[in-house]
N, C-alpha and C. Protein backbone atom coordinates (compact mmCIF):
# COMPACT_ATOMS: atom_id res chain seq x y z
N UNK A 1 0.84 -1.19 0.00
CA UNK A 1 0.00 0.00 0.00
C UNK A 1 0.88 1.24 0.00
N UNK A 2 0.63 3.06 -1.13
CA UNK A 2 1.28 3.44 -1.27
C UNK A 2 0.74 4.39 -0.27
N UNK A 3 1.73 5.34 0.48
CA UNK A 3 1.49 6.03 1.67
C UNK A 3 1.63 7.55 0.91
N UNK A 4 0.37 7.87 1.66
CA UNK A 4 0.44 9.49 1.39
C UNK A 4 1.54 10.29 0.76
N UNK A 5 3.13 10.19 1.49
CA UNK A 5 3.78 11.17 2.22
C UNK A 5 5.01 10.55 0.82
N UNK A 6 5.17 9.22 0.26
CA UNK A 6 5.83 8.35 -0.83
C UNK A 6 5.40 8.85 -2.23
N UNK A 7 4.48 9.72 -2.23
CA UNK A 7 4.20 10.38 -3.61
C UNK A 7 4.38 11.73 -3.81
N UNK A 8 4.89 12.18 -4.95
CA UNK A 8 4.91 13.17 -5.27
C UNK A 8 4.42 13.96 -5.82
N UNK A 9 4.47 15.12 -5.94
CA UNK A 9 2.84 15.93 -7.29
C UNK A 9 2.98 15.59 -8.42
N UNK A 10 4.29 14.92 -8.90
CA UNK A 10 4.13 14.22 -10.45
C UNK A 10 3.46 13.18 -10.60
N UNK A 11 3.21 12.32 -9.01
CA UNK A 11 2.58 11.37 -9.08
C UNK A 11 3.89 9.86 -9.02
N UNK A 12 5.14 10.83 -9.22
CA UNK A 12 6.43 9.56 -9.08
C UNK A 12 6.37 9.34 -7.80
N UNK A 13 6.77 7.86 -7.40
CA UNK A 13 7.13 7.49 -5.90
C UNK A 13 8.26 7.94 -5.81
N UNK A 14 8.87 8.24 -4.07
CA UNK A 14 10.18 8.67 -4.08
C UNK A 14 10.69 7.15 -3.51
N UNK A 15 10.48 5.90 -3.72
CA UNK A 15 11.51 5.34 -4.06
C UNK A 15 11.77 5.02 -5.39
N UNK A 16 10.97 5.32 -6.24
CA UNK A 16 11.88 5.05 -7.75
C UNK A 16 13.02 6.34 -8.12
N UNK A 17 11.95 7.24 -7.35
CA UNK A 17 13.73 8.80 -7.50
C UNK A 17 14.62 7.89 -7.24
N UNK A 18 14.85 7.62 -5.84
CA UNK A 18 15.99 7.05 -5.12
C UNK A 18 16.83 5.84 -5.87
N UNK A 19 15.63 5.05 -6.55
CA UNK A 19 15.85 3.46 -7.25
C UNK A 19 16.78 4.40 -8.52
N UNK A 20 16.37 5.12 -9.17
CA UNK A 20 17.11 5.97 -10.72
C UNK A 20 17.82 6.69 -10.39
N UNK A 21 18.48 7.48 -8.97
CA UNK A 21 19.24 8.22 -8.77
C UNK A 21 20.20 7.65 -7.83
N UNK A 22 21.00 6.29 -7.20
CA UNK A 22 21.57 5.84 -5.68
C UNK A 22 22.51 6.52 -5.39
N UNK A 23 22.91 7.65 -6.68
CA UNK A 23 24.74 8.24 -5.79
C UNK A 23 24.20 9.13 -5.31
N UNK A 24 22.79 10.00 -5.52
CA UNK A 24 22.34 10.89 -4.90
C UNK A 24 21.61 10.61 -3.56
N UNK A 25 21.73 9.70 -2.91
CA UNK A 25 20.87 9.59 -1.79
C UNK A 25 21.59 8.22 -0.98
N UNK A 26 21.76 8.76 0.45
CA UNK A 26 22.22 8.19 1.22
C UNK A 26 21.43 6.90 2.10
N UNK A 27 21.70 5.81 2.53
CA UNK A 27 20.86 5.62 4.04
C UNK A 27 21.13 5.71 5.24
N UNK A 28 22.26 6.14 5.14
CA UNK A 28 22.68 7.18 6.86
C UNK A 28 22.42 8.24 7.14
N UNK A 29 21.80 8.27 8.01
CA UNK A 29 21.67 9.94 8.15
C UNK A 29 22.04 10.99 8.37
N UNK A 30 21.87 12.29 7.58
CA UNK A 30 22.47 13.24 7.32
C UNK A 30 24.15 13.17 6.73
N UNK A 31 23.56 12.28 5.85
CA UNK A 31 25.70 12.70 4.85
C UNK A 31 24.71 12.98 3.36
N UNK A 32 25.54 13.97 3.22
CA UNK A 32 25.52 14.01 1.71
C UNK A 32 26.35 14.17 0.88
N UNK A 33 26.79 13.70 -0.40
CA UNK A 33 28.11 13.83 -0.92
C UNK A 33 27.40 14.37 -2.51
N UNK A 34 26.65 15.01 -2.80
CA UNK A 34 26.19 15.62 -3.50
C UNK A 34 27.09 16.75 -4.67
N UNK A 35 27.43 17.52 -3.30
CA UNK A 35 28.28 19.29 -3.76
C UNK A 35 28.77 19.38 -2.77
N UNK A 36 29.76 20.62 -3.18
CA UNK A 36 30.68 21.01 -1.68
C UNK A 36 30.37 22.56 -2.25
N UNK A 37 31.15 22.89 -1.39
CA UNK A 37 31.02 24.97 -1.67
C UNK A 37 32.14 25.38 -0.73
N UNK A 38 32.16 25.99 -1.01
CA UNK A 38 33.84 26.77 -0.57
C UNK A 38 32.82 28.28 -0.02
N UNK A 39 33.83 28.97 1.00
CA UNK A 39 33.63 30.40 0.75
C UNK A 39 34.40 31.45 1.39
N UNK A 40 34.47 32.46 0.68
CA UNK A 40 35.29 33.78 0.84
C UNK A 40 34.91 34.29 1.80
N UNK A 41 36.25 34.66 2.96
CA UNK A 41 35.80 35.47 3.88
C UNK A 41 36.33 36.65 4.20
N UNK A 42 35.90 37.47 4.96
CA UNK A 42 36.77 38.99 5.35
C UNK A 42 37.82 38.86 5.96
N UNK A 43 38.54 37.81 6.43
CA UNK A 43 39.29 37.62 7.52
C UNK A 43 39.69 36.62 7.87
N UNK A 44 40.90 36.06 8.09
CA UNK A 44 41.19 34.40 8.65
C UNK A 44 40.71 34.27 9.66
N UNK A 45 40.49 35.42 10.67
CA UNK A 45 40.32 35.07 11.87
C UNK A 45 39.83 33.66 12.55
N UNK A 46 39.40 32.82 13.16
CA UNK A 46 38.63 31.72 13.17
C UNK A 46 37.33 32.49 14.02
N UNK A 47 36.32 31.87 14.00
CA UNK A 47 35.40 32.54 15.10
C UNK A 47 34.91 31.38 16.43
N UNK A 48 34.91 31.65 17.19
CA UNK A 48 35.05 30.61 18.62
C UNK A 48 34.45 31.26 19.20
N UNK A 49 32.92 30.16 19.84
CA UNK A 49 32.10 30.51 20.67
C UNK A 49 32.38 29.63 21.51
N UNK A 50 31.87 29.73 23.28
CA UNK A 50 31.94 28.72 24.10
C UNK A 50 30.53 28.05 23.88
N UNK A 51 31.01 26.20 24.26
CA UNK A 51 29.37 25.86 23.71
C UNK A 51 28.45 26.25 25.06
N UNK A 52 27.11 25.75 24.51
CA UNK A 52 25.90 26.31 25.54
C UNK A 52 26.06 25.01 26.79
N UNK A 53 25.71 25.79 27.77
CA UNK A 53 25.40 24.95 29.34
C UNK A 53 24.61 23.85 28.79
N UNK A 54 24.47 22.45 29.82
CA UNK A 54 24.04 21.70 29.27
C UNK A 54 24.26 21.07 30.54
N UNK A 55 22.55 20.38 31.27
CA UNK A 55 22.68 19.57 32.93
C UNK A 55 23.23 18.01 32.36
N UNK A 56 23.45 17.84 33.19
CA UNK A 56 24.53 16.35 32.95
C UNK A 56 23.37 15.48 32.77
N UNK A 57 22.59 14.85 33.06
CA UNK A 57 21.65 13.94 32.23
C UNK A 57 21.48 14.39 30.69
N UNK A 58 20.94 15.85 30.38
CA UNK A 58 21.10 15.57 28.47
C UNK A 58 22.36 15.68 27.95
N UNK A 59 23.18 16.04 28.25
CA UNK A 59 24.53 16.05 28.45
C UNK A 59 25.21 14.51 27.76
N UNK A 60 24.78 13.92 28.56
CA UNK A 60 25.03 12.07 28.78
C UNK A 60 24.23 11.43 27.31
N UNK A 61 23.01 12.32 27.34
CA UNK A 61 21.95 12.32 25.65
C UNK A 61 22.38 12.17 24.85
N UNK A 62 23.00 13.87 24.83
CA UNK A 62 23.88 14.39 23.37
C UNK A 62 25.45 13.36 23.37
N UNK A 63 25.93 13.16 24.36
CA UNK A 63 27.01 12.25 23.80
C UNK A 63 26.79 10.59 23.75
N UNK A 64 25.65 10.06 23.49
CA UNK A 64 25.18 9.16 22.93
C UNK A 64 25.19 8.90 21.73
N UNK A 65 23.99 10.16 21.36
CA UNK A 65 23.86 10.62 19.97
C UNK A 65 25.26 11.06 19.51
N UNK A 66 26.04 11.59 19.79
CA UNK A 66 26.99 11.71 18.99
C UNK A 66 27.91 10.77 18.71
N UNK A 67 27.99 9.88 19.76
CA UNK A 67 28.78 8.49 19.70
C UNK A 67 28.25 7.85 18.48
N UNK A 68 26.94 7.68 18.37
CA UNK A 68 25.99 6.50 17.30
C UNK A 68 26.28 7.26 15.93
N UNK A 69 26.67 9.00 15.61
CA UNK A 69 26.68 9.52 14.38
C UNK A 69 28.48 9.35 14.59
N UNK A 70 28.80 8.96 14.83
CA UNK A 70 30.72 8.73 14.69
C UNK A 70 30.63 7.72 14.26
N UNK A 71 29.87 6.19 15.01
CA UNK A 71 29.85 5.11 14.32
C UNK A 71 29.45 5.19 13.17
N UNK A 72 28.13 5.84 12.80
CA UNK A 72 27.37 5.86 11.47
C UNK A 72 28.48 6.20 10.37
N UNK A 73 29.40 7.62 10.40
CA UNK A 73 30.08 7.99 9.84
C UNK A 73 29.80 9.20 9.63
N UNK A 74 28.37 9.49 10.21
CA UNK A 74 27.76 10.66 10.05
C UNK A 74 28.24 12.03 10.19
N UNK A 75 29.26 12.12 11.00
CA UNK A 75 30.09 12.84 11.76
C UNK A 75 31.62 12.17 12.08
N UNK A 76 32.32 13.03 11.88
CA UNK A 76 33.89 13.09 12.60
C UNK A 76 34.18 13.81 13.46
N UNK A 77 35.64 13.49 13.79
CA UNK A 77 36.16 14.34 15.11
C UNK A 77 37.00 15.36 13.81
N UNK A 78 36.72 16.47 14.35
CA UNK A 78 37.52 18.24 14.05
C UNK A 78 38.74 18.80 14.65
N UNK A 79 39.34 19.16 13.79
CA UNK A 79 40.16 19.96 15.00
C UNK A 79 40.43 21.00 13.85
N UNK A 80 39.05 21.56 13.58
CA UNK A 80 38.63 22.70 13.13
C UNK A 80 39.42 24.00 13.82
N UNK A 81 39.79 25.15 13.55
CA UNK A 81 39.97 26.37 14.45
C UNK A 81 38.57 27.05 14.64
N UNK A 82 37.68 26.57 14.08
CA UNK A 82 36.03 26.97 14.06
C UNK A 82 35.57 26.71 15.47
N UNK A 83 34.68 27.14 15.64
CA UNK A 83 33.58 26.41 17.01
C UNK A 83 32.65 27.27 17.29
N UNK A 84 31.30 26.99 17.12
CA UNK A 84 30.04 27.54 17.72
C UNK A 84 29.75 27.09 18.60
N UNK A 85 28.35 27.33 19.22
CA UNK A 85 28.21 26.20 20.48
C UNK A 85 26.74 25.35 19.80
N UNK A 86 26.71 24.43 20.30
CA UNK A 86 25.83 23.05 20.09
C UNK A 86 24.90 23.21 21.50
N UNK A 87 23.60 23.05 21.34
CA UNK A 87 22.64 22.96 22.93
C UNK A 87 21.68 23.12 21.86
N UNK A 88 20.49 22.99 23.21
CA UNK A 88 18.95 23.84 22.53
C UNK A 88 18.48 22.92 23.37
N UNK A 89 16.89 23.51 23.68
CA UNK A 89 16.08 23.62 24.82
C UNK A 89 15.29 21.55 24.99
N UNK A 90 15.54 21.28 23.16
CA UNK A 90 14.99 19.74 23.29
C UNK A 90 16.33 19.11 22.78
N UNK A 91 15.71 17.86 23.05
CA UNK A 91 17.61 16.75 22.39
C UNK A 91 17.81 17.37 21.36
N UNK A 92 17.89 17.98 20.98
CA UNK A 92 18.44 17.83 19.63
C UNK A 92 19.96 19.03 19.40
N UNK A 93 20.60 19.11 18.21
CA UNK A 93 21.80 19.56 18.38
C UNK A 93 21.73 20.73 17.61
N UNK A 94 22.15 21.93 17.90
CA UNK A 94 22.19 23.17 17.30
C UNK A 94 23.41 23.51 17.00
N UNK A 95 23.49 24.25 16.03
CA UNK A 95 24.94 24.99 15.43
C UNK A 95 24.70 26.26 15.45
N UNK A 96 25.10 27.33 15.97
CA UNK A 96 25.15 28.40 15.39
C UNK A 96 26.15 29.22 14.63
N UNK A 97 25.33 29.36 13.08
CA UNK A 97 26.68 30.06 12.35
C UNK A 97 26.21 31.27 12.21
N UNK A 98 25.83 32.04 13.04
CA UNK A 98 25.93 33.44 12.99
C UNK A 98 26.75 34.56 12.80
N UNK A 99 27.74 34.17 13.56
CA UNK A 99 29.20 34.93 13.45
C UNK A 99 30.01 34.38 12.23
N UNK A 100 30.00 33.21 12.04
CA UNK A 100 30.55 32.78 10.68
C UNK A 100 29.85 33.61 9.59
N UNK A 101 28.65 33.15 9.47
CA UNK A 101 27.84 33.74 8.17
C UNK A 101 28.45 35.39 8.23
N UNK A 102 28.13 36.18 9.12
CA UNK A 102 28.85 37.77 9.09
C UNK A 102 30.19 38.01 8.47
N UNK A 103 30.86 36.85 8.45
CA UNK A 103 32.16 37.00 7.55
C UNK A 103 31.99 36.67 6.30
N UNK A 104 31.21 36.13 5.90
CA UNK A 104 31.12 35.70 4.61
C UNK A 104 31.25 36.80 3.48
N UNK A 105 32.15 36.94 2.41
CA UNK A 105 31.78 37.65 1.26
C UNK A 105 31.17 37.23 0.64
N UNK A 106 30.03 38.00 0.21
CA UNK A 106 28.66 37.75 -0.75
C UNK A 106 29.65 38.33 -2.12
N UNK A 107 28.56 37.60 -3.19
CA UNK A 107 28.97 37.92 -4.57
C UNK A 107 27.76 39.45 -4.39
N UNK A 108 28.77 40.12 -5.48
CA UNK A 108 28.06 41.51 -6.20
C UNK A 108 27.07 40.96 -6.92
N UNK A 109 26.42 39.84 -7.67
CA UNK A 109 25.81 39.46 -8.47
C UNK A 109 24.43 39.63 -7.12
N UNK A 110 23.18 39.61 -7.72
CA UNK A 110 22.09 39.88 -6.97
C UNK A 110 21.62 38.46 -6.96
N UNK A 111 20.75 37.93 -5.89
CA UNK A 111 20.38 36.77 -6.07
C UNK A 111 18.84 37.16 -7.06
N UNK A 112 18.10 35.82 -7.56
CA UNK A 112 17.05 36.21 -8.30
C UNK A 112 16.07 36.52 -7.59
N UNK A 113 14.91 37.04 -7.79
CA UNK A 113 13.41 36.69 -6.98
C UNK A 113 12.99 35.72 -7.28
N UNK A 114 12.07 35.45 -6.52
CA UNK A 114 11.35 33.66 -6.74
C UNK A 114 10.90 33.25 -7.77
N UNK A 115 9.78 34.29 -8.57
CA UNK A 115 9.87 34.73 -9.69
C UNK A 115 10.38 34.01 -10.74
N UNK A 116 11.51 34.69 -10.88
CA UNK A 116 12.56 34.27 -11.59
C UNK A 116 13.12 32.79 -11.13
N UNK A 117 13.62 32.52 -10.48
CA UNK A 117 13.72 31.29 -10.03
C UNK A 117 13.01 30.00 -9.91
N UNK A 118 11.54 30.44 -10.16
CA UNK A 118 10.59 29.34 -10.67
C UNK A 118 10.68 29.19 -12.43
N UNK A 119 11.26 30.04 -12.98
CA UNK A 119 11.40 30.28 -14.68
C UNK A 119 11.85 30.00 -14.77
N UNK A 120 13.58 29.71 -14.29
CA UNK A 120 14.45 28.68 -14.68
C UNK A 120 14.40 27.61 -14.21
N UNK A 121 13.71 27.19 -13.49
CA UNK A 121 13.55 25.67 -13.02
C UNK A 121 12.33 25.15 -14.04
N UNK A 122 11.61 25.63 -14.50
CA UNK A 122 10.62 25.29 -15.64
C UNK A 122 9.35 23.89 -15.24
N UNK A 123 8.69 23.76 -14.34
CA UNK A 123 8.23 23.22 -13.65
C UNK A 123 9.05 21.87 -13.31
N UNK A 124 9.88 22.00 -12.70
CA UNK A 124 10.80 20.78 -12.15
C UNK A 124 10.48 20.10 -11.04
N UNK A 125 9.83 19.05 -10.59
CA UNK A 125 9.23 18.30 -8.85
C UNK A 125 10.48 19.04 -8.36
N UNK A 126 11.57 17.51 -8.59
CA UNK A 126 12.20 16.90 -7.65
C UNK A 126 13.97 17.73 -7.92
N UNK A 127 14.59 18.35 -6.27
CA UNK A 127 16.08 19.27 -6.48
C UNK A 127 16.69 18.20 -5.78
């Protein structure tokens, strides 16, 4: 039986995407080897936040979960000069790139409006 949530507005299932596309789609979660992107910044500086407080029971949570995404492969160990802090109010794991993103050089080129951006995609489902 086909489930609601397995169809798409073309009416394709998304496991035949997946079945016609396998280098594009993972079954671990969260890796993608898709694209990479590089980017220009104002400054080498590194930016270093301390991470967020965290009571020792979710504490014990989050390094569960992070143990099981090391096994997965999902994640590695860094020794990035980077660091935001990781917390938030439910399990789950936050990044903040706030201070990163502020360094970023943007291109002079304008991005499109949506507009426009639905015109070159030319009714396309599935990105």
């Amino acid at each position: 039986m086909m489930e609601e949530r397995d169809l798409w507005p073309n009416g394709m299932r998304a496991r035949s995407i997946i079945a016609e596309f396998p280098t594009s789609f993972s079954s671990t979660f969260g890796t993608a080897r898709v694209a990479s992107c590089e980017f220009e910044l104002s400054d080498n500086t590194p930016v270093r936040s301390p991470p967020y407080r965290c009571a020792p029971p979710k504490l014990e949570i989050f390094r569960r979960i992070v143990d099981e995404m090391l096994e997965q492969g999902v994640v590695r160990p860094s020794k990035n000069r980077y660091a935001s802090p990781k917390g938030g109010d439910a399990f789950r794991m936050v990044v903040d790139y706030g201070k990163f993103n502020s360094k970023i050089v943007f291109d002079s080129y304008p991005m499109p409006t949506i507009d426009q951006a639905f015109e070159q995609l030319g009714g396309a489902v599935v990105f």
